[in-house]
C-alpha atoms as a PDB file:
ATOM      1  CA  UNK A   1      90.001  99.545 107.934  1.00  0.00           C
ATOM      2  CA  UNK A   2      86.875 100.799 109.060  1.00  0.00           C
ATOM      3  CA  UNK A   3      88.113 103.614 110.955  1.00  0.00           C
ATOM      4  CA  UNK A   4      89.100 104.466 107.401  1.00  0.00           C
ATOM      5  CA  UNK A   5      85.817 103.894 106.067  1.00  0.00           C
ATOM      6  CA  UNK A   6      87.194 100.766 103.975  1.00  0.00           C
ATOM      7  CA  UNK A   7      84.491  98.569 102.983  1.00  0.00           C
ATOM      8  CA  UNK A   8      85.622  95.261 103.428  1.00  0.00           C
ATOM      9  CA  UNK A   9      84.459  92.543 100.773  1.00  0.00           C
ATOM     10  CA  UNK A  10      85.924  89.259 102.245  1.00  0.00           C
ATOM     11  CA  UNK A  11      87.427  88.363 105.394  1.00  0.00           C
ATOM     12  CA  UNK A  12      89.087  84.911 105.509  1.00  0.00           C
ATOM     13  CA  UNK A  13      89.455  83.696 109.213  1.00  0.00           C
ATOM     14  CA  UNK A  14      93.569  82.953 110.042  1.00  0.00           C
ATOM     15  CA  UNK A  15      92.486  79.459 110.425  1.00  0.00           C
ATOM     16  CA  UNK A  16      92.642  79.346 106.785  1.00  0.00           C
ATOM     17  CA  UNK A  17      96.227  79.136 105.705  1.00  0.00           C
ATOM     18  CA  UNK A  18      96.928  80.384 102.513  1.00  0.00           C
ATOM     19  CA  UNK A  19     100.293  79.442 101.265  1.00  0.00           C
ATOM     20  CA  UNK A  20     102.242  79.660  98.172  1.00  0.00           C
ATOM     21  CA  UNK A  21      99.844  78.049  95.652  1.00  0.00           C
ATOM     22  CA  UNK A  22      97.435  80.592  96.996  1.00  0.00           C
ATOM     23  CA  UNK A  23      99.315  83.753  96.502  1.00  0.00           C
ATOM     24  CA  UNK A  24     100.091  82.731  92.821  1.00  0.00           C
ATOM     25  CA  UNK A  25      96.371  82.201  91.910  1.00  0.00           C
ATOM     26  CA  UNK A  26      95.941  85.742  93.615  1.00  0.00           C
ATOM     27  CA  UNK A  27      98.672  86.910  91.127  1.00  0.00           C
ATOM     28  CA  UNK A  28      96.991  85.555  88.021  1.00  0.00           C
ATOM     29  CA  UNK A  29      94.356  88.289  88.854  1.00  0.00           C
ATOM     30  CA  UNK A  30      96.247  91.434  89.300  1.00  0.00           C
ATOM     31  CA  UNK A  31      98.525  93.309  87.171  1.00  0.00           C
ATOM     32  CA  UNK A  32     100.438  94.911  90.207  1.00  0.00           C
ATOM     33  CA  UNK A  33     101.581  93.372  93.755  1.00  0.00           C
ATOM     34  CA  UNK A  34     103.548  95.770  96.323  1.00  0.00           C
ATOM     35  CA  UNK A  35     104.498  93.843  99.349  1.00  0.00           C
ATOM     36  CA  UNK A  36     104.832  95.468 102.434  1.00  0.00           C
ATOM     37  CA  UNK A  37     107.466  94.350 105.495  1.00  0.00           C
ATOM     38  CA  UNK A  38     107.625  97.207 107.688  1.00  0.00           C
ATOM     39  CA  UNK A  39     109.807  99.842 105.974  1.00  0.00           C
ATOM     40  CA  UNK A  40     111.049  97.307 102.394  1.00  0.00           C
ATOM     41  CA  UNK A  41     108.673  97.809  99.595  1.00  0.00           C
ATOM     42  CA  UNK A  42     108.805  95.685  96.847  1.00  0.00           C
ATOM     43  CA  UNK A  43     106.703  96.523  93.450  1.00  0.00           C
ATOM     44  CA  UNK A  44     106.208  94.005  91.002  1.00  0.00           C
ATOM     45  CA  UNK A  45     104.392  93.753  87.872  1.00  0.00           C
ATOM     46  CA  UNK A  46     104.871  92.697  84.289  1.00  0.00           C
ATOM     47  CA  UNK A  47     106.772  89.671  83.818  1.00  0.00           C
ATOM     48  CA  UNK A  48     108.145  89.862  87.604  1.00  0.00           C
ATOM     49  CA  UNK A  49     104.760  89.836  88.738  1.00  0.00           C
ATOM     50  CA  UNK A  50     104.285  85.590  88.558  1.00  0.00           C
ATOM     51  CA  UNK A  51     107.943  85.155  89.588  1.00  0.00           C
ATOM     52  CA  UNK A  52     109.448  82.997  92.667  1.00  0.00           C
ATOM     53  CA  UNK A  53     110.665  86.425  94.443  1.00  0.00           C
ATOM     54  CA  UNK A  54     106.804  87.791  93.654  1.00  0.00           C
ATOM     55  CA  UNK A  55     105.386  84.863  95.603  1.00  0.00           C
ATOM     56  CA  UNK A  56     107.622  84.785  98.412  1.00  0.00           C
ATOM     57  CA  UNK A  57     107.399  88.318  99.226  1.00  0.00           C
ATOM     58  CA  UNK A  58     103.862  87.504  99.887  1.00  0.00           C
ATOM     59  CA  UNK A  59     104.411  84.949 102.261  1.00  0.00           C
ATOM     60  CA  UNK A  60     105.503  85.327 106.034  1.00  0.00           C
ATOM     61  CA  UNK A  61     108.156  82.911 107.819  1.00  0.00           C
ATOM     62  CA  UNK A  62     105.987  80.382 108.288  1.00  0.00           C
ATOM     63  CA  UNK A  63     105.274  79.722 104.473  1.00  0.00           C
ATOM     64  CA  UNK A  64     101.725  81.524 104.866  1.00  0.00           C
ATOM     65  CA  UNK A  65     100.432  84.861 103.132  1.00  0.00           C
ATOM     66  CA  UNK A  66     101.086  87.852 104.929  1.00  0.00           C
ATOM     67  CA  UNK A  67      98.366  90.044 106.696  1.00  0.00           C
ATOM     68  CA  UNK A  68      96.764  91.830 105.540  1.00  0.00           C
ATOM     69  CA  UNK A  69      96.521  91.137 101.831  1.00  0.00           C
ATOM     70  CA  UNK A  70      93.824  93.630 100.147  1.00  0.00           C
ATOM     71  CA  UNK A  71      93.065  93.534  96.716  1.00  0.00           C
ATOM     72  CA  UNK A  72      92.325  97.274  95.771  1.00  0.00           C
ATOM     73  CA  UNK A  73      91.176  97.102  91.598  1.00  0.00           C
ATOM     74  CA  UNK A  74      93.936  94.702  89.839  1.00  0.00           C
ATOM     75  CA  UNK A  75      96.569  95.406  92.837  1.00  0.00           C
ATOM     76  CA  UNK A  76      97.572  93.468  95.622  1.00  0.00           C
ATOM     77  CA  UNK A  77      98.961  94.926  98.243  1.00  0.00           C
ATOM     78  CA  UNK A  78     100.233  92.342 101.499  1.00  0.00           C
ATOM     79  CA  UNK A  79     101.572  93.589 104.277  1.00  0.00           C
ATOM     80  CA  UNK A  80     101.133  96.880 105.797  1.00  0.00           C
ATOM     81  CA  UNK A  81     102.991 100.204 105.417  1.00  0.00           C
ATOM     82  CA  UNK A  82     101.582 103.441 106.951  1.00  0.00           C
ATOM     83  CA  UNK A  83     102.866 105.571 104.178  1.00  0.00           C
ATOM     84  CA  UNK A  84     101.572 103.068 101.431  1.00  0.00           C
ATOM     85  CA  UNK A  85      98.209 102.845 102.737  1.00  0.00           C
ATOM     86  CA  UNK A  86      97.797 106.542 102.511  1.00  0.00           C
ATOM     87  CA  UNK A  87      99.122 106.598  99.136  1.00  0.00           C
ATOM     88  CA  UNK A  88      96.886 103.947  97.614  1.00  0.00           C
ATOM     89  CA  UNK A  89      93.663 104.326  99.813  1.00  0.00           C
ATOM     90  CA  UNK A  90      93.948 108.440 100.634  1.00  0.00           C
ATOM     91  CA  UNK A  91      93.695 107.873 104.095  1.00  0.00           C
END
């Protein structure tokens, strides 16, 4: 991120699980989530955006969020995705 000349806010040690309860308070916040697993995408917003399938694409196989999880404006985005971090950061 910095190499990008991302300002990071928050950093929240991996000590600190997160699980599902976290990721859906996250989601009360935003008003867009794409979640990134290598290559699959997945956009929701609107009334997808609080669903089950919203929630668990934010969390890894363990039942914890994903890494990274950035909250750019009112999106989330978790995961990472070359292509989609130069799309919504212009890096």
């Amino acid at each position: 991120m910095e190499a990008s000349k991302i300002e990071i806010k928050e950093t929240v040690p991996a000590s600190r699980k997160l699980q599902a309860a976290d990721a859906g308070d996250m989601l009360k916040h935003a008003s867009k989530l794409i979640a990134l697993k290598g290559k699959k995408v997945s956009e929701f917003k609107g009334d997808t955006l609080g669903s089950a399938d919203a929630i668990a694409a934010m969390l890894g196989p363990t039942g914890n969020l994903r890494a990274p999880t950035i909250k750019l404006g009112k999106t989330l985005l978790v995961g990472f995705n070359e292509d989609i971090f130069a799309r919504e950061f212009g890096v």
